[in-house]
PDB file of N, CA and C in Angstrom:
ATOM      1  N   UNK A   1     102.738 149.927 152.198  1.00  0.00           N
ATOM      2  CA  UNK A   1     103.055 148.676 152.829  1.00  0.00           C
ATOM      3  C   UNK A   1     101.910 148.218 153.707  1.00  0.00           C
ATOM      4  N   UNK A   2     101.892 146.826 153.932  1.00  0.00           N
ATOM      5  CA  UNK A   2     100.921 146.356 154.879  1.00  0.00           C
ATOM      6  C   UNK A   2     101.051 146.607 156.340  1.00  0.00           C
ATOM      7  N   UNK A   3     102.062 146.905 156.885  1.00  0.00           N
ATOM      8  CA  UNK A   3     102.000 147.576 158.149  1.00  0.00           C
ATOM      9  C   UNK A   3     102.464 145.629 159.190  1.00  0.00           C
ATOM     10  N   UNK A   4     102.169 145.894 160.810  1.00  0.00           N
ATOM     11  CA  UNK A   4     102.877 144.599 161.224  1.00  0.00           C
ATOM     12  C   UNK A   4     101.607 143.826 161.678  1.00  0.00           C
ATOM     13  N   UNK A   5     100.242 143.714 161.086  1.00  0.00           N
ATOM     14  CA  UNK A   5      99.735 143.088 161.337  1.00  0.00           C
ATOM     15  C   UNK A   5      99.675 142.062 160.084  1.00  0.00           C
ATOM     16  N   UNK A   6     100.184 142.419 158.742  1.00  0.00           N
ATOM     17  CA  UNK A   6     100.277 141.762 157.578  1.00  0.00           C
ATOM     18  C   UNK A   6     101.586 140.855 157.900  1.00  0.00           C
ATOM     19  N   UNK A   7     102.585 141.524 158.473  1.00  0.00           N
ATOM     20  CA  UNK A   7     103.657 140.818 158.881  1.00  0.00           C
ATOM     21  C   UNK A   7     103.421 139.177 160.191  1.00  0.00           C
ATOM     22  N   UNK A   8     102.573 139.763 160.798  1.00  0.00           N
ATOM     23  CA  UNK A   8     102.886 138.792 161.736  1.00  0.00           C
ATOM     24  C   UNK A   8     101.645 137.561 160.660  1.00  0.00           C
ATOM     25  N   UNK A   9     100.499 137.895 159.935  1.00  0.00           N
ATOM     26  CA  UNK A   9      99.677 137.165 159.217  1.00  0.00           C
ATOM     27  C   UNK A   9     100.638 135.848 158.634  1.00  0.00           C
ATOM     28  N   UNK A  10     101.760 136.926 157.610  1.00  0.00           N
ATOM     29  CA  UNK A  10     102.550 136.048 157.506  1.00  0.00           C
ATOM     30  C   UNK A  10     103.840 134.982 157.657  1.00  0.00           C
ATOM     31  N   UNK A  11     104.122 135.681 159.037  1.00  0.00           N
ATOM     32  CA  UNK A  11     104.367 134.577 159.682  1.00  0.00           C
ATOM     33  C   UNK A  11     104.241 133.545 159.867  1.00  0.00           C
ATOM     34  N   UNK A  12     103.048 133.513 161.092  1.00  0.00           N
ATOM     35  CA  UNK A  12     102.057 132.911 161.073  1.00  0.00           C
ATOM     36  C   UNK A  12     102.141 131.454 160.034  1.00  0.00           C
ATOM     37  N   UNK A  13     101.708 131.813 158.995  1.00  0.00           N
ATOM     38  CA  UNK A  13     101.774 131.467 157.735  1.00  0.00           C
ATOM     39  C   UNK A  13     102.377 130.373 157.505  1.00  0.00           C
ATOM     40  N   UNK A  14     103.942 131.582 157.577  1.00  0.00           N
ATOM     41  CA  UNK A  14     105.072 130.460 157.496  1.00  0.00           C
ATOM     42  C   UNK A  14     105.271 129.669 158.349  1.00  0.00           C
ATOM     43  N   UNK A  15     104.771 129.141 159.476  1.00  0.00           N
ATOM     44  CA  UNK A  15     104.875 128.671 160.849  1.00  0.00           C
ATOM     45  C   UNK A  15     103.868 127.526 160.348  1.00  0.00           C
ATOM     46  N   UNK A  16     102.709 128.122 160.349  1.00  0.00           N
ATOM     47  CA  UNK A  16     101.652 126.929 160.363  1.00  0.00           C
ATOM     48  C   UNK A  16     101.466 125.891 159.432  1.00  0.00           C
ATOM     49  N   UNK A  17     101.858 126.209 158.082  1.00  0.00           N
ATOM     50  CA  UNK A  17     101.131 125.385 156.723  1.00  0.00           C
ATOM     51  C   UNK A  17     102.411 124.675 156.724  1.00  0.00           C
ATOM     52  N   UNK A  18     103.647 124.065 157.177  1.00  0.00           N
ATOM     53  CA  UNK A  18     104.659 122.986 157.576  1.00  0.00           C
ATOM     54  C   UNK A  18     104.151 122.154 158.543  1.00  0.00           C
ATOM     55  N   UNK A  19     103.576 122.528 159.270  1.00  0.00           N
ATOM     56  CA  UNK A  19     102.788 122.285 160.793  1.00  0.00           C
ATOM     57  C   UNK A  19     102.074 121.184 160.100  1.00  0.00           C
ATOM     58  N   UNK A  20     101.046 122.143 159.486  1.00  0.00           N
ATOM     59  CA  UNK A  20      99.693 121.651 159.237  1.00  0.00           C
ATOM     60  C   UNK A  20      99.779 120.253 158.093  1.00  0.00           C
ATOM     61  N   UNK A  21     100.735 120.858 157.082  1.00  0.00           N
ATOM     62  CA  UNK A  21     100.668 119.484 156.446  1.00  0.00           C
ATOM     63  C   UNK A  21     101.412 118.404 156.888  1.00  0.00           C
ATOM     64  N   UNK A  22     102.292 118.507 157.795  1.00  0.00           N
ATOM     65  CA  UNK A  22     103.163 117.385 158.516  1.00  0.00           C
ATOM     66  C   UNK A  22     102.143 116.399 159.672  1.00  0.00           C
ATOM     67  N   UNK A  23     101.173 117.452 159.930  1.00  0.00           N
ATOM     68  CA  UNK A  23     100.430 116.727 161.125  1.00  0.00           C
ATOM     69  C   UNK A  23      99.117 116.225 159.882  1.00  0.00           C
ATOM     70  N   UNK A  24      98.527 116.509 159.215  1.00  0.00           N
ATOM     71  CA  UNK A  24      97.985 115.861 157.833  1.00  0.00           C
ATOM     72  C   UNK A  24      98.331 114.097 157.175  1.00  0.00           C
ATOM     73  N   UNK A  25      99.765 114.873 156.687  1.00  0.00           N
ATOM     74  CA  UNK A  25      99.788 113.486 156.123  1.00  0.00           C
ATOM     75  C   UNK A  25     100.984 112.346 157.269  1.00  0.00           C
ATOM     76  N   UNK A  26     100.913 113.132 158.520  1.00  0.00           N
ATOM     77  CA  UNK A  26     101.984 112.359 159.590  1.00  0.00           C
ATOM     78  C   UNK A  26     101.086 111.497 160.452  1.00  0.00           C
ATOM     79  N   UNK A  27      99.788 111.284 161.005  1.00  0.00           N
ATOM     80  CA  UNK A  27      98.860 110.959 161.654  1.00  0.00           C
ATOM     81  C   UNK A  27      97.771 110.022 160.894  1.00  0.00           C
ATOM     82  N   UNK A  28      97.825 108.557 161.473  1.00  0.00           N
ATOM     83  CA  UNK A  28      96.657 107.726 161.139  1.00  0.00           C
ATOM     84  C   UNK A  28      97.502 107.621 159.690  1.00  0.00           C
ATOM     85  N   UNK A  29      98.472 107.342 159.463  1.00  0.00           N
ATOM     86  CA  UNK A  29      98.744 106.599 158.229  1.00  0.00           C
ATOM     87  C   UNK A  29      98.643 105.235 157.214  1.00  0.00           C
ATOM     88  N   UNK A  30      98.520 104.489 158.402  1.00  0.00           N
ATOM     89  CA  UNK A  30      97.633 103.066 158.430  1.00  0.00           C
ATOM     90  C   UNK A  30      96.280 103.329 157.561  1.00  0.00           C
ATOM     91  N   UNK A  31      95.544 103.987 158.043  1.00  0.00           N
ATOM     92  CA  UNK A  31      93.825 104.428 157.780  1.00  0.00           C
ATOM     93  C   UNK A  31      93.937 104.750 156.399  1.00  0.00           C
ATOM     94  N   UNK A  32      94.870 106.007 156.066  1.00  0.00           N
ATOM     95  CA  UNK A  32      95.061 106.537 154.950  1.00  0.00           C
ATOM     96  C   UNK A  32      95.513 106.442 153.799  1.00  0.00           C
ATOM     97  N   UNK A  33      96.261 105.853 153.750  1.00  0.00           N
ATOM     98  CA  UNK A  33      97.378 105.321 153.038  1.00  0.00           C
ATOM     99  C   UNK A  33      97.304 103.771 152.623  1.00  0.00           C
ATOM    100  N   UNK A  34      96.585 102.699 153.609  1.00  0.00           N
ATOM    101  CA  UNK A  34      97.079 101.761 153.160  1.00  0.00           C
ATOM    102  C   UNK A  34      96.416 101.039 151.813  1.00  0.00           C
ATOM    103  N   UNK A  35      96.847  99.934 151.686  1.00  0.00           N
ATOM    104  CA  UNK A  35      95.911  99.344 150.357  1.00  0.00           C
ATOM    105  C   UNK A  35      95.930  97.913 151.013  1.00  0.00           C
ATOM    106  N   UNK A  36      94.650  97.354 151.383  1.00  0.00           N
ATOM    107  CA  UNK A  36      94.611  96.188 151.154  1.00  0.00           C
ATOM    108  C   UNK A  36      94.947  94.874 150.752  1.00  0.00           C
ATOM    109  N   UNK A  37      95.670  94.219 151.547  1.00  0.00           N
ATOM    110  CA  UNK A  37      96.374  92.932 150.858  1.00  0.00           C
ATOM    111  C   UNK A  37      97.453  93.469 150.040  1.00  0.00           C
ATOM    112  N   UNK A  38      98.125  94.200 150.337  1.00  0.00           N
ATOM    113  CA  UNK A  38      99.143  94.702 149.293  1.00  0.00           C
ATOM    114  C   UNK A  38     100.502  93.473 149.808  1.00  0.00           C
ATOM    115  N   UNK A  39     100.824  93.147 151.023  1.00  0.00           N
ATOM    116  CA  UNK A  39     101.950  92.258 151.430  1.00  0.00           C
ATOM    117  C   UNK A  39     101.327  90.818 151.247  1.00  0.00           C
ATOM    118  N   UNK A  40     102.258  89.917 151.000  1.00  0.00           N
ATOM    119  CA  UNK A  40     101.695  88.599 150.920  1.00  0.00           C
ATOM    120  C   UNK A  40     101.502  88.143 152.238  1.00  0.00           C
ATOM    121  N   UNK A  41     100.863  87.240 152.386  1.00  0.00           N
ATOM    122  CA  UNK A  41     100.745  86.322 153.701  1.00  0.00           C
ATOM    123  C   UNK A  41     101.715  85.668 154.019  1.00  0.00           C
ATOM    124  N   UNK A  42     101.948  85.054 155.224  1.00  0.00           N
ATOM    125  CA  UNK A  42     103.322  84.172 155.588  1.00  0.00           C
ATOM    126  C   UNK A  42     103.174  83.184 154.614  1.00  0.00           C
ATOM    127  N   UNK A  43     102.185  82.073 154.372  1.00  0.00           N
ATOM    128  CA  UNK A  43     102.181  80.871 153.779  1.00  0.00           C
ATOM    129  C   UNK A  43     102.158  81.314 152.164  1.00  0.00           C
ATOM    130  N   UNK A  44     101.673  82.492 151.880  1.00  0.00           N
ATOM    131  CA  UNK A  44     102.107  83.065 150.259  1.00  0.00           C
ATOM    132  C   UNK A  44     103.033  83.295 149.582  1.00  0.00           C
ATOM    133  N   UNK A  45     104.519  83.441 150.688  1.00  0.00           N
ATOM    134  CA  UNK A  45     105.676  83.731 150.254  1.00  0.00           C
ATOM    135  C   UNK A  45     106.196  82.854 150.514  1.00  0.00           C
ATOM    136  N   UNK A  46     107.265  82.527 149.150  1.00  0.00           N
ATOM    137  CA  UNK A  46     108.851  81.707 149.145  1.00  0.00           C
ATOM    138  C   UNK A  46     108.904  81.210 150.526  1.00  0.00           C
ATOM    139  N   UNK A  47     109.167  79.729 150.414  1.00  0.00           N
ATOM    140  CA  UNK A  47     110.082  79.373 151.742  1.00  0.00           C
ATOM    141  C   UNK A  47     111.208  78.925 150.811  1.00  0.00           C
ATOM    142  N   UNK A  48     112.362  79.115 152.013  1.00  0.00           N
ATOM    143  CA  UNK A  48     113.661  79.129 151.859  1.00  0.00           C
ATOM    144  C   UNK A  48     114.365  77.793 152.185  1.00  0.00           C
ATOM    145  N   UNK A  49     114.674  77.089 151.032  1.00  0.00           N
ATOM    146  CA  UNK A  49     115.053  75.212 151.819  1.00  0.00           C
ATOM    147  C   UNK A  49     116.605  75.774 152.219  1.00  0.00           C
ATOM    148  N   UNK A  50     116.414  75.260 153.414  1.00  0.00           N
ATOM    149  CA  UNK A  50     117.674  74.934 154.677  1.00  0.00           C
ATOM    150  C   UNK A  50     118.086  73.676 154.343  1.00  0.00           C
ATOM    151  N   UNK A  51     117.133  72.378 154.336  1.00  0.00           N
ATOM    152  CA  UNK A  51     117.733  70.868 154.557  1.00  0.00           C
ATOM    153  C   UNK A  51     118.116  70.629 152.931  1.00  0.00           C
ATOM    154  N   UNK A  52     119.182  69.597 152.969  1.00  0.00           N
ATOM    155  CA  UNK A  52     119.921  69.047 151.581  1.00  0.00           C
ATOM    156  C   UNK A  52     118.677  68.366 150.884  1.00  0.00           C
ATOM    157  N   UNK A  53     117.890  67.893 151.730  1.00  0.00           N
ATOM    158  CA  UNK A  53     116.808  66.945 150.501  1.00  0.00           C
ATOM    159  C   UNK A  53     115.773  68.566 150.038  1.00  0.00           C
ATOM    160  N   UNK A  54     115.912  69.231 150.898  1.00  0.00           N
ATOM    161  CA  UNK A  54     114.739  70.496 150.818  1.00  0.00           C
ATOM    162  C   UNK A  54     115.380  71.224 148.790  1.00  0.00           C
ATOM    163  N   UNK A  55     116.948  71.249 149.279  1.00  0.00           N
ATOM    164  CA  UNK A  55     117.831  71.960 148.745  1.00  0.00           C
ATOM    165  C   UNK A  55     117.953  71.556 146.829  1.00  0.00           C
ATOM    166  N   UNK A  56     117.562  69.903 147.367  1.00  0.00           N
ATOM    167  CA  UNK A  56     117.991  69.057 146.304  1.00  0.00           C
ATOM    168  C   UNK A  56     117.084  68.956 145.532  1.00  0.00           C
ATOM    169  N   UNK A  57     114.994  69.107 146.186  1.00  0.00           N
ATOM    170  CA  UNK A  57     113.983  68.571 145.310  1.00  0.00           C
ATOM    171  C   UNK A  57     113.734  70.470 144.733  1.00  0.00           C
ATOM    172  N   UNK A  58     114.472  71.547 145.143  1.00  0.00           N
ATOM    173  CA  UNK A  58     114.053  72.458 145.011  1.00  0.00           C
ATOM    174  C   UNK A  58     114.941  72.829 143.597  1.00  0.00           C
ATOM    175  N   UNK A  59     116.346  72.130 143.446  1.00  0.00           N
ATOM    176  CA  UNK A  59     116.901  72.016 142.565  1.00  0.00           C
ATOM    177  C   UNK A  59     116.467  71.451 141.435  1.00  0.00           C
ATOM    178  N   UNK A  60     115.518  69.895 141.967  1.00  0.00           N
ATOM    179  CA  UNK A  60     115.049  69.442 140.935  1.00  0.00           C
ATOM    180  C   UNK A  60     114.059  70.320 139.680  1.00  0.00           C
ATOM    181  N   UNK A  61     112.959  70.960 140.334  1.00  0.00           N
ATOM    182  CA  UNK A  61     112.019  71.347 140.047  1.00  0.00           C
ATOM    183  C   UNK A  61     112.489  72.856 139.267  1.00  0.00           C
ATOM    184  N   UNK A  62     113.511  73.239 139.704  1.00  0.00           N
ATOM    185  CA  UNK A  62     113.899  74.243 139.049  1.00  0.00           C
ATOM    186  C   UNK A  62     114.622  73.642 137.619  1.00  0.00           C
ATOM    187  N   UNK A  63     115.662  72.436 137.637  1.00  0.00           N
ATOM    188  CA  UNK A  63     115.662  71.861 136.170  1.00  0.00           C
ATOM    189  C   UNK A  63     114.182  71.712 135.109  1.00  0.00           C
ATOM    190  N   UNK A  64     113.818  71.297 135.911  1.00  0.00           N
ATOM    191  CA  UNK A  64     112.215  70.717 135.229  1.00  0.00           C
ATOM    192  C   UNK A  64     112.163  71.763 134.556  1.00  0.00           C
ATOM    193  N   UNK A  65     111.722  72.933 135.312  1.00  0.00           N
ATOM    194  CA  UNK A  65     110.999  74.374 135.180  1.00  0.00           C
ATOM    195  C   UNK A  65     111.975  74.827 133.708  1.00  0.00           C
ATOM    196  N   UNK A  66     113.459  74.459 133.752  1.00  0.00           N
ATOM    197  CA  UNK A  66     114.023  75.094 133.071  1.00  0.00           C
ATOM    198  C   UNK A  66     114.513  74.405 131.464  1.00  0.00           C
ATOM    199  N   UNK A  67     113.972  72.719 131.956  1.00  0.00           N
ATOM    200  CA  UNK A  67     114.236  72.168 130.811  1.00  0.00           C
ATOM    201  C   UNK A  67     112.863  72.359 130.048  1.00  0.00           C
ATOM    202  N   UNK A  68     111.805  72.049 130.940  1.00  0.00           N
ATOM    203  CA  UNK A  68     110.555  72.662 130.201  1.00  0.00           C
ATOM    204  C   UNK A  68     110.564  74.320 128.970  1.00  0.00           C
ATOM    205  N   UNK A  69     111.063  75.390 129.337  1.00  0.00           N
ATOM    206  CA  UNK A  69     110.872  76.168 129.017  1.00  0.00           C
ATOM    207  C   UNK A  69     111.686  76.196 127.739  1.00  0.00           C
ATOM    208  N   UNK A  70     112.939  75.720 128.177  1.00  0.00           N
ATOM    209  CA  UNK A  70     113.762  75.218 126.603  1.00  0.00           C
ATOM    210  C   UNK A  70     112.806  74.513 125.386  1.00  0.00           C
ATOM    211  N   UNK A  71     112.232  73.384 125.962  1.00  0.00           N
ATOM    212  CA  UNK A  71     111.788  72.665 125.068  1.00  0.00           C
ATOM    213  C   UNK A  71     110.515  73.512 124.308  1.00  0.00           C
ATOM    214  N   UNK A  72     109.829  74.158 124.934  1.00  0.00           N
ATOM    215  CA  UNK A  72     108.912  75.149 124.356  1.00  0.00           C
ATOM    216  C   UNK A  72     109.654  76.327 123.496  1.00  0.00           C
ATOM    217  N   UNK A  73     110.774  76.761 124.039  1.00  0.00           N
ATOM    218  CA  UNK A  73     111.297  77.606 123.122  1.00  0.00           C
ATOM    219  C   UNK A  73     111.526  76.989 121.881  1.00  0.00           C
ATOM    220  N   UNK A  74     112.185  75.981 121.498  1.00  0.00           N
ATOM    221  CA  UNK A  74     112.553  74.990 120.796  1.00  0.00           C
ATOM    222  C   UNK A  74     110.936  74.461 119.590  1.00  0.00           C
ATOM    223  N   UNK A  75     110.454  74.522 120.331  1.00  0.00           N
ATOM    224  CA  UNK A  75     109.245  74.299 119.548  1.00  0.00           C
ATOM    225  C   UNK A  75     108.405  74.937 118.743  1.00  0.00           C
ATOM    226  N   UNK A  76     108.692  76.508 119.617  1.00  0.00           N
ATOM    227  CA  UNK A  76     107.971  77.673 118.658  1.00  0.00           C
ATOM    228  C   UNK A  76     109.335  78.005 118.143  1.00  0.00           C
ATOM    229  N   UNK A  77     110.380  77.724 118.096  1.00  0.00           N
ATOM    230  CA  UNK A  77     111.132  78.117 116.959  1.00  0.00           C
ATOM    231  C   UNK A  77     111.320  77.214 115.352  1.00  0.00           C
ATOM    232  N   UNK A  78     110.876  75.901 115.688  1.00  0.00           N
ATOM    233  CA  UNK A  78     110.077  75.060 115.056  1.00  0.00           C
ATOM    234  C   UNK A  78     111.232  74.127 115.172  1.00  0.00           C
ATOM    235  N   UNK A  79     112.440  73.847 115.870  1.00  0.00           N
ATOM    236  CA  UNK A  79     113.646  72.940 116.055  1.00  0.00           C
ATOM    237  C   UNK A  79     112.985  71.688 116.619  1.00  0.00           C
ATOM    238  N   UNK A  80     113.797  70.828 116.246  1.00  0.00           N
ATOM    239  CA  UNK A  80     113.520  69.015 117.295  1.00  0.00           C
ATOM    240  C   UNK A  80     114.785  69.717 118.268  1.00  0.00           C
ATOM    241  N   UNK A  81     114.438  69.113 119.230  1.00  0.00           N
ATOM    242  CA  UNK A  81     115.193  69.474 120.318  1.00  0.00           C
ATOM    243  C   UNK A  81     115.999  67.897 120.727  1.00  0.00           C
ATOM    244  N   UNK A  82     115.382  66.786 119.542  1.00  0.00           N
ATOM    245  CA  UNK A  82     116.199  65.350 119.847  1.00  0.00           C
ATOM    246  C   UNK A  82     117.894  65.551 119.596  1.00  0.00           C
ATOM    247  N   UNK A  83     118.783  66.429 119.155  1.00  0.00           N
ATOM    248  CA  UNK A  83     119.428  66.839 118.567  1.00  0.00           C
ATOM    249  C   UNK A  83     119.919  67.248 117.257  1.00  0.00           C
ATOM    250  N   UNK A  84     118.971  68.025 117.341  1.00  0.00           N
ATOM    251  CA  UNK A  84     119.420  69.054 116.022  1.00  0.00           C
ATOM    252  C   UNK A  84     120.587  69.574 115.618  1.00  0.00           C
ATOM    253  N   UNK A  85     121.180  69.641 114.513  1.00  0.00           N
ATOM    254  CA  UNK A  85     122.456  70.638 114.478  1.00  0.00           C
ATOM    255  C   UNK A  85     122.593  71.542 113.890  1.00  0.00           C
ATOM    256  N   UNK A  86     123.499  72.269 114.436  1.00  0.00           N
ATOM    257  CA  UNK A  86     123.297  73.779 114.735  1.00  0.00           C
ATOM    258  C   UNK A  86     123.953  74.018 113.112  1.00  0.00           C
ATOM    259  N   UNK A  87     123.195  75.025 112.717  1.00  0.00           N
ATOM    260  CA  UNK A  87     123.200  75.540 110.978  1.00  0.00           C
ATOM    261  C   UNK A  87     124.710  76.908 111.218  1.00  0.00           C
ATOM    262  N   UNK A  88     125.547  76.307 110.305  1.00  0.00           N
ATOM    263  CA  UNK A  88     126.821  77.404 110.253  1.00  0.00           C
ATOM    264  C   UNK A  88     126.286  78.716 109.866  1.00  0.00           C
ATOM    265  N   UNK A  89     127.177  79.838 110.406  1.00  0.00           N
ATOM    266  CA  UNK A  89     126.499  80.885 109.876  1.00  0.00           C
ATOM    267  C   UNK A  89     127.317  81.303 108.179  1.00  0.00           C
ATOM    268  N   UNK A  90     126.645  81.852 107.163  1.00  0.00           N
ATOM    269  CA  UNK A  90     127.038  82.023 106.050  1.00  0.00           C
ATOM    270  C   UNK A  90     128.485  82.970 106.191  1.00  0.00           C
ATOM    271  N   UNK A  91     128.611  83.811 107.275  1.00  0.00           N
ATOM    272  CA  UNK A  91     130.495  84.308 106.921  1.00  0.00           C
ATOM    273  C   UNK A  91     130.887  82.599 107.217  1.00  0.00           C
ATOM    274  N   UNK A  92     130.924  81.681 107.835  1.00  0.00           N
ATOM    275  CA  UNK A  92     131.934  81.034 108.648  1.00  0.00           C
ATOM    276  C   UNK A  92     131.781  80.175 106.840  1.00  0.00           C
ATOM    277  N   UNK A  93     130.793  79.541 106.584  1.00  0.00           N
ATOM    278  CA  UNK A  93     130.295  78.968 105.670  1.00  0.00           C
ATOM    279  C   UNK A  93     131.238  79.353 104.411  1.00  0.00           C
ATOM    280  N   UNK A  94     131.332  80.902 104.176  1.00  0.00           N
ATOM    281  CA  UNK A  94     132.132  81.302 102.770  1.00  0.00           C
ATOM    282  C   UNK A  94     133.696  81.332 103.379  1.00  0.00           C
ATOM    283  N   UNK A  95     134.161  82.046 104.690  1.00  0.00           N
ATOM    284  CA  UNK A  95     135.579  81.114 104.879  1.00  0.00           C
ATOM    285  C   UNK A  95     136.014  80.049 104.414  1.00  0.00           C
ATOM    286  N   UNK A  96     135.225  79.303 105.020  1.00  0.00           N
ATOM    287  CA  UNK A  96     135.694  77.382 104.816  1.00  0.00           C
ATOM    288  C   UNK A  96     135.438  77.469 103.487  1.00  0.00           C
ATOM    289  N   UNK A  97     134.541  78.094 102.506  1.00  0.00           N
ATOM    290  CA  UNK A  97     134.775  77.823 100.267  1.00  0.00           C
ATOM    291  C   UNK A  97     136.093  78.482  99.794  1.00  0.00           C
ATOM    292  N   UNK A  98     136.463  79.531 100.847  1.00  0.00           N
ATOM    293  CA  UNK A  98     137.346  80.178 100.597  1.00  0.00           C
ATOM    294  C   UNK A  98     138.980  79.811 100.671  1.00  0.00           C
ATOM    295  N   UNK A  99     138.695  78.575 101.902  1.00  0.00           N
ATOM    296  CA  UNK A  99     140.114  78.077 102.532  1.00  0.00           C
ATOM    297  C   UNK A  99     140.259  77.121 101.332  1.00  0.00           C
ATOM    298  N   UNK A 100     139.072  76.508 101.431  1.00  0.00           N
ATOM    299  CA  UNK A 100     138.773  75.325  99.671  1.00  0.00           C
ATOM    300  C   UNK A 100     139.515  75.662  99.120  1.00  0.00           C
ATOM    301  N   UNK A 101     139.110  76.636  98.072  1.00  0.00           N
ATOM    302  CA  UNK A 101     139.724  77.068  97.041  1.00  0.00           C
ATOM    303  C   UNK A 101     140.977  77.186  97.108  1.00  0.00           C
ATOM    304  N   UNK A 102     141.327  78.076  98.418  1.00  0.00           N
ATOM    305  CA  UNK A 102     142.766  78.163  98.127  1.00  0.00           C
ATOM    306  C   UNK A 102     143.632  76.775  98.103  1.00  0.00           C
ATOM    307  N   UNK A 103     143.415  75.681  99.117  1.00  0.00           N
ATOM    308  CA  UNK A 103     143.967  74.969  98.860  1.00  0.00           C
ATOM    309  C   UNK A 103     144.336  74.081  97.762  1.00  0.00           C
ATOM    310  N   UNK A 104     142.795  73.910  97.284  1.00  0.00           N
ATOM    311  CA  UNK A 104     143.062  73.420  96.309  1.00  0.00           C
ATOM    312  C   UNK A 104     144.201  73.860  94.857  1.00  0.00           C
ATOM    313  N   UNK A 105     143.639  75.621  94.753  1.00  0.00           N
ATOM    314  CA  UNK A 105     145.058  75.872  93.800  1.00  0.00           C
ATOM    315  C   UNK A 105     146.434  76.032  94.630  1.00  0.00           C
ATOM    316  N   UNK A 106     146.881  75.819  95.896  1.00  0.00           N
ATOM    317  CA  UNK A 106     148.091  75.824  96.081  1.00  0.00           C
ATOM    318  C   UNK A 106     148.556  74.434  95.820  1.00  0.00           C
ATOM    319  N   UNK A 107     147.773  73.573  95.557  1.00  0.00           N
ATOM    320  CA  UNK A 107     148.517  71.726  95.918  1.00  0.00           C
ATOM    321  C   UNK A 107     148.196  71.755  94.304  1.00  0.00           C
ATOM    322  N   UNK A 108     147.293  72.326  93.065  1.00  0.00           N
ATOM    323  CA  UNK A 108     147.239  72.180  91.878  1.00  0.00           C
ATOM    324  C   UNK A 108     148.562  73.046  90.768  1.00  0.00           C
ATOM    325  N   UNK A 109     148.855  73.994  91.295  1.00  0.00           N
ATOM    326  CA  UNK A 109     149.965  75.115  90.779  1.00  0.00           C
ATOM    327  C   UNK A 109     150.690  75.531  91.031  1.00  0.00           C
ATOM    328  N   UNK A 110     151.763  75.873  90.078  1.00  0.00           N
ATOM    329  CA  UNK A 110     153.445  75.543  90.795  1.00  0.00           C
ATOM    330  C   UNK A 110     153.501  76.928  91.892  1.00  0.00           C
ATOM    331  N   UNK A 111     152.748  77.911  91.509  1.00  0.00           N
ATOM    332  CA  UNK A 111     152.858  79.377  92.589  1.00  0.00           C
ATOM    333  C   UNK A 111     152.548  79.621  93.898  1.00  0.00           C
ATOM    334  N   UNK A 112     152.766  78.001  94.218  1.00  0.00           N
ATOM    335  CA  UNK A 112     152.251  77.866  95.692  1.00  0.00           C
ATOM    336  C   UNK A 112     153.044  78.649  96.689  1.00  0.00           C
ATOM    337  N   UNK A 113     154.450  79.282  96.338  1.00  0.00           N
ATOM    338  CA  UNK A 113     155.658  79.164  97.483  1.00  0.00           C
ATOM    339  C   UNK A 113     155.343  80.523  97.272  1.00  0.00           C
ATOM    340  N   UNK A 114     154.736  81.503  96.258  1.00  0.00           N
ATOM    341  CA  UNK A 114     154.820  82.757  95.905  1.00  0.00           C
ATOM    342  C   UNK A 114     153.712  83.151  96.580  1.00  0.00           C
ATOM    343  N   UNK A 115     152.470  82.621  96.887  1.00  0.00           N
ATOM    344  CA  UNK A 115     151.518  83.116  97.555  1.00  0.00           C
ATOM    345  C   UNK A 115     152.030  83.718  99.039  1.00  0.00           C
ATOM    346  N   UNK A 116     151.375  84.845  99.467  1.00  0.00           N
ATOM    347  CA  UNK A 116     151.770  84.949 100.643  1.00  0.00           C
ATOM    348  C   UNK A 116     150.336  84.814 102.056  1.00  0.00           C
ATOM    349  N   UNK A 117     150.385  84.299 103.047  1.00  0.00           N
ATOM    350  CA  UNK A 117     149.098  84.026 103.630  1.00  0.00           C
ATOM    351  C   UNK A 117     149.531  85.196 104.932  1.00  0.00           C
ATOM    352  N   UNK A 118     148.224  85.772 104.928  1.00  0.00           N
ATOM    353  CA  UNK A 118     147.989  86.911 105.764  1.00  0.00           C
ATOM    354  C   UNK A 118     146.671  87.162 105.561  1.00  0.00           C
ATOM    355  N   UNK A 119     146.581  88.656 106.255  1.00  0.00           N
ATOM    356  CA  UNK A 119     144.834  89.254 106.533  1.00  0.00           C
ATOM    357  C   UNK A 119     144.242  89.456 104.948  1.00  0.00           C
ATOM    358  N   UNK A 120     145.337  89.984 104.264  1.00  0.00           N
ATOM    359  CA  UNK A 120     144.959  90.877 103.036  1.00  0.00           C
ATOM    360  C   UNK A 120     145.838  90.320 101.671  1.00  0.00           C
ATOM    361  N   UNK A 121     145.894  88.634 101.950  1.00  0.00           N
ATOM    362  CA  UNK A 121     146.554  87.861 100.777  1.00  0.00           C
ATOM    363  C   UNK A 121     145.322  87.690  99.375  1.00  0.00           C
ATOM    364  N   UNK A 122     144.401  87.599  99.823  1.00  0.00           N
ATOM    365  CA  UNK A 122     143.251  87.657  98.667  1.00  0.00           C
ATOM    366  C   UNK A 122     143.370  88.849  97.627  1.00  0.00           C
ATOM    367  N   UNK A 123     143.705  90.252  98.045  1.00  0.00           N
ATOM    368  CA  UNK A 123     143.382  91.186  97.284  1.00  0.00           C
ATOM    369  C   UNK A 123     144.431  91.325  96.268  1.00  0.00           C
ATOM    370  N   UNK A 124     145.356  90.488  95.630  1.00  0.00           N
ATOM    371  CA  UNK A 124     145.893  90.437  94.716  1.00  0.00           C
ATOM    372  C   UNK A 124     145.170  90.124  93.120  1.00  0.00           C
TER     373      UNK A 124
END
């Protein structure tokens, strides 16, 4: 064994290197640590409208901002944005050939009263 001068070494040890790195990275943190211009300036950041006209042109500009961005979306999707209309999707599209049809043979053939309409009337 190391005897009690190894003991108190590490002590010691355990005592100091908590010490040492707390007073390290605890001191002059400003100096050390900081980064340059990392916070904005007062006049760099958001002001916050309080008054109704403040409230109202801040509203405006946010439509703008937002009708603008539509209309660009709209454009690289290659749409007129004068009003376009909106393309059915192909299930809704084969429903409605489907409702067709049926109607048409229920008002053409006498087996209209025999059909039964439900989820799973087709699979006959």
């Amino acid at each position: 064994m190391g005897g009690p001068n190894l003991e108190v070494f590490k002590f010691g040890m355990y005592i100091m290197f908590p010490i040492s790195i707390m007073y390290y990275f605890g001191t002059n943190l400003d100096e050390k640590f900081s980064v340059p211009d990392f916070w904005p300036k007062k006049d760099e950041t958001h002001k916050i409208p309080y008054d109704r006209k403040e409230i109202e042109e801040e509203l405006e500009r946010l439509k703008a901002r937002r009708l603008a961005a539509r209309a660009r979306r709209l454009e690289m999707e290659g749409q007129d944005n004068t009003g376009a209309q909106k393309q059915e999707s192909p299930i809704i599209q084969s429903l409605q050939h489907q409702e067709k049809e049926q109607t048409a043979s229920t008002t053409s053939g006498s087996g209209a009263s025999t059909q039964s309409k439900g989820w799973f009337s087709n699979w006959r």
